[in-house]
C-alpha atoms as a PDB file:
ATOM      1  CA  UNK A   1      60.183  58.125 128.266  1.00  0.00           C
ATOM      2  CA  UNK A   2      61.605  61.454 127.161  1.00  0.00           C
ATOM      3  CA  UNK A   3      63.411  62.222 130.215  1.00  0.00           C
ATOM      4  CA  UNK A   4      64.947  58.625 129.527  1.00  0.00           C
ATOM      5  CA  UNK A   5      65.949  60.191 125.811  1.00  0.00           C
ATOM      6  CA  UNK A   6      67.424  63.496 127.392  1.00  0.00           C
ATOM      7  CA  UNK A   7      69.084  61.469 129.823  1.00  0.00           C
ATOM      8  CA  UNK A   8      70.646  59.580 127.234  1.00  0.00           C
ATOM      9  CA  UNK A   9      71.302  62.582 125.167  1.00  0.00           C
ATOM     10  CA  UNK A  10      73.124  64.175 128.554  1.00  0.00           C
ATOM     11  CA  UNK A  11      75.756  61.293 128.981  1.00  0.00           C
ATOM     12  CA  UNK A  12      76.197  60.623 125.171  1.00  0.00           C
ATOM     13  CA  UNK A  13      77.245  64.471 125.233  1.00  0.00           C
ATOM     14  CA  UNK A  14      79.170  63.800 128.668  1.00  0.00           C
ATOM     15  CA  UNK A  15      80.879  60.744 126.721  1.00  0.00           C
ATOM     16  CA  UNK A  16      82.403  63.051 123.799  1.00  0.00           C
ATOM     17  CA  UNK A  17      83.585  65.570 126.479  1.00  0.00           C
ATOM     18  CA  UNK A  18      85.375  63.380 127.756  1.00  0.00           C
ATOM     19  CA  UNK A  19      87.123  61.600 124.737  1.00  0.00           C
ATOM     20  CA  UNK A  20      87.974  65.177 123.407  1.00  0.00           C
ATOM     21  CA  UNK A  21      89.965  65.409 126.923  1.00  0.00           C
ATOM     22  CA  UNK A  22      91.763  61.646 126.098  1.00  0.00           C
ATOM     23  CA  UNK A  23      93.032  62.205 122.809  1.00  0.00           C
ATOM     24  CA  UNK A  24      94.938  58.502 123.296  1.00  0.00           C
ATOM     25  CA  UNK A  25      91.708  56.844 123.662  1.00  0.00           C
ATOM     26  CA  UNK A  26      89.649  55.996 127.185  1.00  0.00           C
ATOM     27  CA  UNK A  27      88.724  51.999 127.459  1.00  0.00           C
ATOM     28  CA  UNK A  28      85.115  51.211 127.654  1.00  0.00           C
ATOM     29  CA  UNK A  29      85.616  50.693 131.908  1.00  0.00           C
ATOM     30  CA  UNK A  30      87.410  54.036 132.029  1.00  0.00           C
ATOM     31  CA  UNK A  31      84.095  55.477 130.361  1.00  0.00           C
ATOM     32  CA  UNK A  32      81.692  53.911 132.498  1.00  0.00           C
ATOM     33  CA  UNK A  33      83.114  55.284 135.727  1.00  0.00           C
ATOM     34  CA  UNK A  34      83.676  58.553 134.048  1.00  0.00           C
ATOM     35  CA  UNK A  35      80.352  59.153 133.637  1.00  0.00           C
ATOM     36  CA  UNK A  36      78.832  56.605 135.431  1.00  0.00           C
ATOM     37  CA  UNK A  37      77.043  54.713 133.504  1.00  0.00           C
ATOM     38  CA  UNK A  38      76.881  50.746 133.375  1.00  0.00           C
ATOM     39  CA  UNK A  39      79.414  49.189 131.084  1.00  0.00           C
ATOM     40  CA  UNK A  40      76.300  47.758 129.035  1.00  0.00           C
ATOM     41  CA  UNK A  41      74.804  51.030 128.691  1.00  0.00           C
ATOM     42  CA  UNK A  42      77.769  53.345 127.923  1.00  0.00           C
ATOM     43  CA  UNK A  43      78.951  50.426 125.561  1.00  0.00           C
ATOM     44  CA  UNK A  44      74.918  51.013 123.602  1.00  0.00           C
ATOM     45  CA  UNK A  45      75.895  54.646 123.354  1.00  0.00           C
ATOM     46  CA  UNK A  46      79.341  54.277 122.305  1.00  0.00           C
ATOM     47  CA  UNK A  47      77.783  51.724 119.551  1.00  0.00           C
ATOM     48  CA  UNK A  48      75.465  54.885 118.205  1.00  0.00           C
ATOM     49  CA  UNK A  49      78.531  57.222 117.906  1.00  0.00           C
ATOM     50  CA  UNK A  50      80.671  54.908 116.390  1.00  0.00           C
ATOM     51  CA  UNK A  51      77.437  54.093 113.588  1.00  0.00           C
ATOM     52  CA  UNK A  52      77.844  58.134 112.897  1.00  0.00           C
ATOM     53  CA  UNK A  53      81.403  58.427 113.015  1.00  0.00           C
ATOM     54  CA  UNK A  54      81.678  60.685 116.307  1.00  0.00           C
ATOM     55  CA  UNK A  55      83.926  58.110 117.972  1.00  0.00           C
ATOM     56  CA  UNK A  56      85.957  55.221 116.475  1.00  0.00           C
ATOM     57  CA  UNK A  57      87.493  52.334 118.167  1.00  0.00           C
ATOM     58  CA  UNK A  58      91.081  51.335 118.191  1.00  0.00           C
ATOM     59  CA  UNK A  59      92.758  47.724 117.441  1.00  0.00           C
ATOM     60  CA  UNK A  60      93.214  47.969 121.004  1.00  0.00           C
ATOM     61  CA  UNK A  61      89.723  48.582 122.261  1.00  0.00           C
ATOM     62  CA  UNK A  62      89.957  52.059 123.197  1.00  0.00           C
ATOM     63  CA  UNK A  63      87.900  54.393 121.879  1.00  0.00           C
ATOM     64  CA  UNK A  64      88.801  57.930 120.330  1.00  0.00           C
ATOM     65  CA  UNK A  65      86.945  61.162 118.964  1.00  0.00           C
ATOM     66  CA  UNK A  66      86.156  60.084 115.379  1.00  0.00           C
ATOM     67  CA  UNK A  67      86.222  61.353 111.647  1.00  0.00           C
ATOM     68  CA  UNK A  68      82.436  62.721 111.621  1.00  0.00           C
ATOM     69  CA  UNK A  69      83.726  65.620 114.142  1.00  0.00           C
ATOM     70  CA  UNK A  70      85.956  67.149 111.245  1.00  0.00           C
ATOM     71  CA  UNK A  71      83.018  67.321 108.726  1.00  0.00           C
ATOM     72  CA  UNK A  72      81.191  69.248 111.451  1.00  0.00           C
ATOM     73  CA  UNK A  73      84.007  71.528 112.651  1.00  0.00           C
ATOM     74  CA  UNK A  74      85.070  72.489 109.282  1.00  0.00           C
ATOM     75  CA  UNK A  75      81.430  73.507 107.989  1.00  0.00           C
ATOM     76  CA  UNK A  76      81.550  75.964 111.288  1.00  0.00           C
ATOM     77  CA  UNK A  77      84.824  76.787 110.847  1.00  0.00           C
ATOM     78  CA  UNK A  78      84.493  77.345 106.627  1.00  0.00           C
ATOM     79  CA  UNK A  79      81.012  79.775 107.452  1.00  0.00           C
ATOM     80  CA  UNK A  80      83.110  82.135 109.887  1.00  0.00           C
ATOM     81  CA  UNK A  81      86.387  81.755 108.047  1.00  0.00           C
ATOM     82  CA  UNK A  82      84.062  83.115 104.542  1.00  0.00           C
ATOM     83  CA  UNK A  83      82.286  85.383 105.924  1.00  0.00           C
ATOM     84  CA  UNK A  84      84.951  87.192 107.131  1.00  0.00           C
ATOM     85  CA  UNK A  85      87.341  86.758 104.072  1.00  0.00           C
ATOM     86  CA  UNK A  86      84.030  88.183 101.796  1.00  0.00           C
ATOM     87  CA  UNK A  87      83.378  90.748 104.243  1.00  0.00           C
ATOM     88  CA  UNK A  88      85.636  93.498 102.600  1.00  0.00           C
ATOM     89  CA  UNK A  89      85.112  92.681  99.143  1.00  0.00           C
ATOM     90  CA  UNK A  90      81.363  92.944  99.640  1.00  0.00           C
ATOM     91  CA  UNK A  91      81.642  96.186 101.491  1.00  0.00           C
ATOM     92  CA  UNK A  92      83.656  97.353  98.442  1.00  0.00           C
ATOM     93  CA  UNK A  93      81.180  95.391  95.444  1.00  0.00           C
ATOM     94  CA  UNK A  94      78.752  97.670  97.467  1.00  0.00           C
ATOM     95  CA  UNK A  95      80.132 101.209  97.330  1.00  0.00           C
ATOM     96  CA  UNK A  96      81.286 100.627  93.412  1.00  0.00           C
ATOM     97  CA  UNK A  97      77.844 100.058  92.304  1.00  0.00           C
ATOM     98  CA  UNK A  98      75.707 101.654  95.068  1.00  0.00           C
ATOM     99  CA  UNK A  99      74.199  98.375  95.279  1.00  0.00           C
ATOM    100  CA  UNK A 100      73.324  95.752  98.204  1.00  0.00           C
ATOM    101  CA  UNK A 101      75.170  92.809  98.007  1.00  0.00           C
ATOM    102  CA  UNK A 102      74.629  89.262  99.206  1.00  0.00           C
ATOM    103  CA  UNK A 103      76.353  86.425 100.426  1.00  0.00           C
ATOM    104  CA  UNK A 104      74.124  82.929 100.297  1.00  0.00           C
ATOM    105  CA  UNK A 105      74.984  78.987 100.553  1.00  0.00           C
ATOM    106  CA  UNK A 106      73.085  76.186  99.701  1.00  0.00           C
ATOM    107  CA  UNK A 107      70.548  73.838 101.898  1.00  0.00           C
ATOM    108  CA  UNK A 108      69.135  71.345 100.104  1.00  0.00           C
ATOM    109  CA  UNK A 109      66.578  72.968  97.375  1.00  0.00           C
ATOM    110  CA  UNK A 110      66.632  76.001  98.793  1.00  0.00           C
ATOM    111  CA  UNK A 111      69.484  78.939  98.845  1.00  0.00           C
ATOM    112  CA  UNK A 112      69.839  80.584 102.704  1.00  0.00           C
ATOM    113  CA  UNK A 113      71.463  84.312 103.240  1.00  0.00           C
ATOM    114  CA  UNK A 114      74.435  84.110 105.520  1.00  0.00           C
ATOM    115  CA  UNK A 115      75.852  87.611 104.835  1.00  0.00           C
ATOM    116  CA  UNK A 116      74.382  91.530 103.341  1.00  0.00           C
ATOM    117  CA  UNK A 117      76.301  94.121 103.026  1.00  0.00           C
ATOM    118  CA  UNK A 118      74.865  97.701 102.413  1.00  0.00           C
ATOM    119  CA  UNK A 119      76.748 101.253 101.724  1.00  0.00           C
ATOM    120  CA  UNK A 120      73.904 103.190 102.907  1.00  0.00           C
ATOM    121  CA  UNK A 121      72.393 101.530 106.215  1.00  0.00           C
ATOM    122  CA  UNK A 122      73.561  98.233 108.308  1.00  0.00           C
ATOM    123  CA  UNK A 123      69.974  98.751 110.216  1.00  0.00           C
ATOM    124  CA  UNK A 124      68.204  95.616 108.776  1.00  0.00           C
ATOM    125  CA  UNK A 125      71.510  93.985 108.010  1.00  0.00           C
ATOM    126  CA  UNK A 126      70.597  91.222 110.112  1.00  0.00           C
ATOM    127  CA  UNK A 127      67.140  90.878 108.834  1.00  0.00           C
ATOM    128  CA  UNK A 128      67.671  88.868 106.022  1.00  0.00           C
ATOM    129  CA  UNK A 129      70.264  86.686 106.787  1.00  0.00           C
ATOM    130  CA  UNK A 130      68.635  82.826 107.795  1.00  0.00           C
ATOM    131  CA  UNK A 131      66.057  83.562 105.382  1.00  0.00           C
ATOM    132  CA  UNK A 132      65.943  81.074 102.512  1.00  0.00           C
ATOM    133  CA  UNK A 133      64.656  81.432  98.574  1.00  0.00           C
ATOM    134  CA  UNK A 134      64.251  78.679  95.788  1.00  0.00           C
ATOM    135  CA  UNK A 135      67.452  77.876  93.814  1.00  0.00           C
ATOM    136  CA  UNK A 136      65.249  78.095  90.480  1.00  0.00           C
ATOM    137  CA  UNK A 137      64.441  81.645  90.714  1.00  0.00           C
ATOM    138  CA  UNK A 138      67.223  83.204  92.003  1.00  0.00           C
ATOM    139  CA  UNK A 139      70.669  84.291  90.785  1.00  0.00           C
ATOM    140  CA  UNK A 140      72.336  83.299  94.102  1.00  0.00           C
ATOM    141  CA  UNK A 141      70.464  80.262  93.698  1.00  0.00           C
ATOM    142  CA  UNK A 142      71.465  79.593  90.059  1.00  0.00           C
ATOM    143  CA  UNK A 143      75.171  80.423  90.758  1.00  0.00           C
ATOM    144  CA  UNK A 144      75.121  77.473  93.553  1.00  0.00           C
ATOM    145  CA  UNK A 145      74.042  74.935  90.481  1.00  0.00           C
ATOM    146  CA  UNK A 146      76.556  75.775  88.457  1.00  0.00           C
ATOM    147  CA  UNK A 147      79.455  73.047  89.323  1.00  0.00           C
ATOM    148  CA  UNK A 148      76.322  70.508  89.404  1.00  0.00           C
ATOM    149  CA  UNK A 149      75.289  67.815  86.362  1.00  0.00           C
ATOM    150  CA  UNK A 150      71.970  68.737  84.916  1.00  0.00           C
ATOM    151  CA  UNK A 151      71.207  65.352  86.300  1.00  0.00           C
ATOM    152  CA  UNK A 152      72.332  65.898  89.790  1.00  0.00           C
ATOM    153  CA  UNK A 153      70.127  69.295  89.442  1.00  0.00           C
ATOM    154  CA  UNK A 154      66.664  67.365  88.474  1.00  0.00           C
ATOM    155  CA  UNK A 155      67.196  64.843  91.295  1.00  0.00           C
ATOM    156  CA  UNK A 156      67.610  67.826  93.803  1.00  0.00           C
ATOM    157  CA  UNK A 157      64.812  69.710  92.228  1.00  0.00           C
ATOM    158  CA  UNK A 158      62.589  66.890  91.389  1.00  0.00           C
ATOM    159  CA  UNK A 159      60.092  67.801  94.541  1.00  0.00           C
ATOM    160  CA  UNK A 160      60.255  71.068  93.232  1.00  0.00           C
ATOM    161  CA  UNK A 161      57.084  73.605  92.494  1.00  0.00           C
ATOM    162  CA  UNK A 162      58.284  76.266  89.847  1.00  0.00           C
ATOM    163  CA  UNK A 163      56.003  78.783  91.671  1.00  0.00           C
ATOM    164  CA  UNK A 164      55.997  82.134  89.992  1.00  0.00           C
ATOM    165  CA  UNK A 165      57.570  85.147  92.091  1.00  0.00           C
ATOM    166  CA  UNK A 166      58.330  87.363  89.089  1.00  0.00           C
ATOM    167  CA  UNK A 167      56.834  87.662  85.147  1.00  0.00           C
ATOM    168  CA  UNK A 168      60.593  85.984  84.095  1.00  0.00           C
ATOM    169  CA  UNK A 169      60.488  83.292  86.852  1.00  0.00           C
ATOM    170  CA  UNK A 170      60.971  79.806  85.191  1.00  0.00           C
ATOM    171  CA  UNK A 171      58.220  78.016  84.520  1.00  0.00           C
ATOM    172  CA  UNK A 172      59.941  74.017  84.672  1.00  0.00           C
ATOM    173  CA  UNK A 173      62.997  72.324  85.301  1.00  0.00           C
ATOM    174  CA  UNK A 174      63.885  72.522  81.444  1.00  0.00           C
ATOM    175  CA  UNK A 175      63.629  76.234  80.815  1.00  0.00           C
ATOM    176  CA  UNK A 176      66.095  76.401  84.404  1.00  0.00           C
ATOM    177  CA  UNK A 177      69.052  74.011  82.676  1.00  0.00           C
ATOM    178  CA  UNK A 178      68.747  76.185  79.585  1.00  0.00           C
ATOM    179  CA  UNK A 179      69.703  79.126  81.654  1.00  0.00           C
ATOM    180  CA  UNK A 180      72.067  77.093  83.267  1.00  0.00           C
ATOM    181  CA  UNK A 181      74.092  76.030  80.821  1.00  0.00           C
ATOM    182  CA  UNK A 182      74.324  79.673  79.028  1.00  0.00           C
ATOM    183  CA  UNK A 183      75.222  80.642  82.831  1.00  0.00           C
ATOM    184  CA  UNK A 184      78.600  77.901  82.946  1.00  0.00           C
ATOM    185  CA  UNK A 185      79.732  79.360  79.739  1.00  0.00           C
ATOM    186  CA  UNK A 186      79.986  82.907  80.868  1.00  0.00           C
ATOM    187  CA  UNK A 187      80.731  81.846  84.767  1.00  0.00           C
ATOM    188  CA  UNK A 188      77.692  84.174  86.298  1.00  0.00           C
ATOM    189  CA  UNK A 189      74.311  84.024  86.559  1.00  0.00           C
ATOM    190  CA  UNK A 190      71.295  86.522  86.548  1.00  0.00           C
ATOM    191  CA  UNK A 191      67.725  87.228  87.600  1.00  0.00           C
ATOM    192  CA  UNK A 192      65.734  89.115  85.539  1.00  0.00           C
ATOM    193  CA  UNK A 193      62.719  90.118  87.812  1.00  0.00           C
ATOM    194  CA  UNK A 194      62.690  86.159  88.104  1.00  0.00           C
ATOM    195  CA  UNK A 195      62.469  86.294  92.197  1.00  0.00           C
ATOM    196  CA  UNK A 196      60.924  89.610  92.407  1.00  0.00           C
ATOM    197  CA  UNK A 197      59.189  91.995  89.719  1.00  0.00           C
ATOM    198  CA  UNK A 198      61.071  95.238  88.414  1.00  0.00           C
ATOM    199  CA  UNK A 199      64.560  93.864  90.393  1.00  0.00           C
ATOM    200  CA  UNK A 200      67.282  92.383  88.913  1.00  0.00           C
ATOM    201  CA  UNK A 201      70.659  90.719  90.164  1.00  0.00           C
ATOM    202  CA  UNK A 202      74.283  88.992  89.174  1.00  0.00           C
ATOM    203  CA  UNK A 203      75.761  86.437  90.806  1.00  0.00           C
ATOM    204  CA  UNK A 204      78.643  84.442  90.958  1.00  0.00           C
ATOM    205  CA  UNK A 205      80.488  81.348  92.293  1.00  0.00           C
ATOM    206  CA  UNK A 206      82.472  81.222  95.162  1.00  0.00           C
ATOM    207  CA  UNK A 207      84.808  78.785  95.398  1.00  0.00           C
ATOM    208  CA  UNK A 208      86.744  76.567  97.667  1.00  0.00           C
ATOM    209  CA  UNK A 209      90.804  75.151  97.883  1.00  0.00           C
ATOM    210  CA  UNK A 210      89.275  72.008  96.563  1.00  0.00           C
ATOM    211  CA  UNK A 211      87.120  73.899  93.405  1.00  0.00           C
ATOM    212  CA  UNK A 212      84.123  73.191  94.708  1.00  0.00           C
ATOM    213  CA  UNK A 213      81.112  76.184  95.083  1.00  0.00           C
ATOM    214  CA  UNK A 214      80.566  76.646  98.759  1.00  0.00           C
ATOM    215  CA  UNK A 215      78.620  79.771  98.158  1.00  0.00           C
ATOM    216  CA  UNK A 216      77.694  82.667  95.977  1.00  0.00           C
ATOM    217  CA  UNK A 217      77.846  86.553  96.246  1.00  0.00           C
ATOM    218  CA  UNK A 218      75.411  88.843  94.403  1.00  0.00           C
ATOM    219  CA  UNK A 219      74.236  92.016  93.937  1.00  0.00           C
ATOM    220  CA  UNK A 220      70.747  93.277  93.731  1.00  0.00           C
ATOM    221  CA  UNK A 221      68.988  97.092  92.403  1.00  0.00           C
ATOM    222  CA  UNK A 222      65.769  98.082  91.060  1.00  0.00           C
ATOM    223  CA  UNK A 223      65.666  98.464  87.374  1.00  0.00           C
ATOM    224  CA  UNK A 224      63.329 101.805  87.784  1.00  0.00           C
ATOM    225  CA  UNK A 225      66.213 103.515  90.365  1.00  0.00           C
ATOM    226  CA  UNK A 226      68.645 102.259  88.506  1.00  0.00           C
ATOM    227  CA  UNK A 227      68.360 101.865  84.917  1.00  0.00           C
ATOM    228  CA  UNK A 228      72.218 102.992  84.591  1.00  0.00           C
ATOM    229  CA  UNK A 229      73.166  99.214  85.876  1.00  0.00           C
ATOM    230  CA  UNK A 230      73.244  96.316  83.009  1.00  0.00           C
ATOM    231  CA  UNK A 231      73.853  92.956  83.987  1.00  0.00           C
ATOM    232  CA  UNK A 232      76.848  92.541  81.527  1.00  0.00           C
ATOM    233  CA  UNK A 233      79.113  95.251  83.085  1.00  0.00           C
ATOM    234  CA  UNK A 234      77.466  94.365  86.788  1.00  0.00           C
ATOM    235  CA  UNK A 235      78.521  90.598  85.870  1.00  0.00           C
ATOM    236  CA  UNK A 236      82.354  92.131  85.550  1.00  0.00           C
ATOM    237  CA  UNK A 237      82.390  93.222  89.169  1.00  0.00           C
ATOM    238  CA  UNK A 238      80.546  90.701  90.492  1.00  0.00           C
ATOM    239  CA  UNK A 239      83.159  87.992  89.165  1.00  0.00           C
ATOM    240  CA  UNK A 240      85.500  89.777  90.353  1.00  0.00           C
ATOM    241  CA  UNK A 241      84.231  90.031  93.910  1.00  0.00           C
ATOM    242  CA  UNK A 242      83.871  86.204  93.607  1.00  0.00           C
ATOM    243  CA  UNK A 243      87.122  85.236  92.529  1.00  0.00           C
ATOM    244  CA  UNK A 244      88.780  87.503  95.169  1.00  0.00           C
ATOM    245  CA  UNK A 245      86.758  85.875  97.877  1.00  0.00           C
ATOM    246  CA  UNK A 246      87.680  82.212  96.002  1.00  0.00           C
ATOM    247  CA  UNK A 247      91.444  82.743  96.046  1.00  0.00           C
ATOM    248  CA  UNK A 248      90.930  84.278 100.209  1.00  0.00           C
ATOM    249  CA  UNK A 249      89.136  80.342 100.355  1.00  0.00           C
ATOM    250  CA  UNK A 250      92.170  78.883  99.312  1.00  0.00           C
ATOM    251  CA  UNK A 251      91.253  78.412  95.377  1.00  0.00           C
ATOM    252  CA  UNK A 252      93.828  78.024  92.959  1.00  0.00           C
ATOM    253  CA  UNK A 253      92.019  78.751  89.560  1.00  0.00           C
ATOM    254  CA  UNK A 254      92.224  74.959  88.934  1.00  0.00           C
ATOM    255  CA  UNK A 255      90.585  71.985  89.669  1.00  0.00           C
ATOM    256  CA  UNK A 256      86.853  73.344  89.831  1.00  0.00           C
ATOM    257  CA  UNK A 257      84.169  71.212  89.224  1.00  0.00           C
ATOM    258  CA  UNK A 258      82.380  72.489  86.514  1.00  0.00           C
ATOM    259  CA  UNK A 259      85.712  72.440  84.236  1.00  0.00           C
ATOM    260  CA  UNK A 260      84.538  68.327  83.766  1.00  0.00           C
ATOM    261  CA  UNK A 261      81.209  69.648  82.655  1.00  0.00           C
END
């Protein structure tokens, strides 16, 4: 049975090869002997793509690459395109403070590094990024909420354990829209040894040509190393960063979500 499924997996691949080679469409015989398949079973894969969007067919039963393709190619193509746009304004959020600076997104409940930039070492630069932290307890996290309804954030979060990390982490959902709603009207978030004990960190929003928060950048020190920092005048650079890498995304100043909130 599971060579059957790899099998299956193997021609349904072979299938959208060859569509993205036909871009005026391929009949269902012209698939079968493409990649030889029976007309019934090419016609059973064909029937799965078409349920996901991968491949659509035509008034005049041919069938073409479909919609669900673009979804996928433009979340590749948006990670690469941002983290090269945020690149140099991290590297420079970095040397201003003396700080390390991070670049998340969202998945699901949970916020997941895709970027670090450091003035003093790049040798664990790579460390961090995959790794994933709650949305409750950090400001990363907190700064991805921020164009959502506070009832779009307890249906995400209702699964949710507000584990304690730090002595400020919040302790329910309530205490996090609080936060959250103080966070909208100043446009940046922070963690006050919420994620961690004795660290804080800013973040903001970064934002999209459609308005919409496709990440966050933030930067992080250790309140004993660095008691010159406050989060008010760190919050001033940090925005900054943010809307720099927003208008790089195509972001207009208008149009953002959480201006209907």
């Amino acid at each position: 049975m599971p060579e059957i499924k790899v099998q299956s997996l193997d021609r349904t691949f072979s299938i959208l090869e060859i569509l993205a080679r036909a871009p005026n469409g391929l009949s269902l015989v012209e698939i079968a002997a493409a990649v030889d398949l029976p007309k019934s079973t090419a016609f059973r894969l064909l029937a799965v793509l078409i349920q996901h969007e991968y491949v659509r067919k035509t008034d005049d039963a041919l069938y073409k690459l479909g919609p669900g393709f673009i979804e996928l190619a433009s979340h590749y193509l948006n990670s690469l395109e941002l983290k090269t746009e945020s690149a140099p304004f991290m590297r420079e959020l970095a040397a201003n403070l003396g700080t390390i600076v991070f670049l998340a997104r969202r998945e699901g409940a949970m916020m997941v590094y895709i970027d670090k930039q450091d003035q003093f070492t790049n040798l664990r630069k790579y460390s961090i990024i995959g790794q994933q932290k709650p949305l409750y307890c950090t400001s990363l996290g907190k700064s991805l909420l921020l164009d959502m309804t506070d009832a779009e954030i307890r249906l995400l979060l209702a699964d949710t354990d507000f584990e304690a990390f730090g002595p400020n982490t919040h302790k329910n959902i309530d205490s996090l829209l609080a936060d959250l709603h103080r966070c909208k009207t100043r446009g940046w978030t922070h963690d006050d040894q919420e994620a961690e004990p004795d660290v804080n960190c800013v973040a903001a929003p970064i934002r999209d040509y459609r308005g919409q928060i496709i990440s966050a950048i933030s930067t992080s020190w250790v309140l004993a190393t660095r008691p010159d920092l406050e989060p008010e005048k760190v919050s001033v650079h940090v925005m900054k960063a943010a809307a720099a890498i927003s208008a790089a995304m195509g972001y207009s100043g208008k149009n953002s979500a959480s201006e209907s909130l």
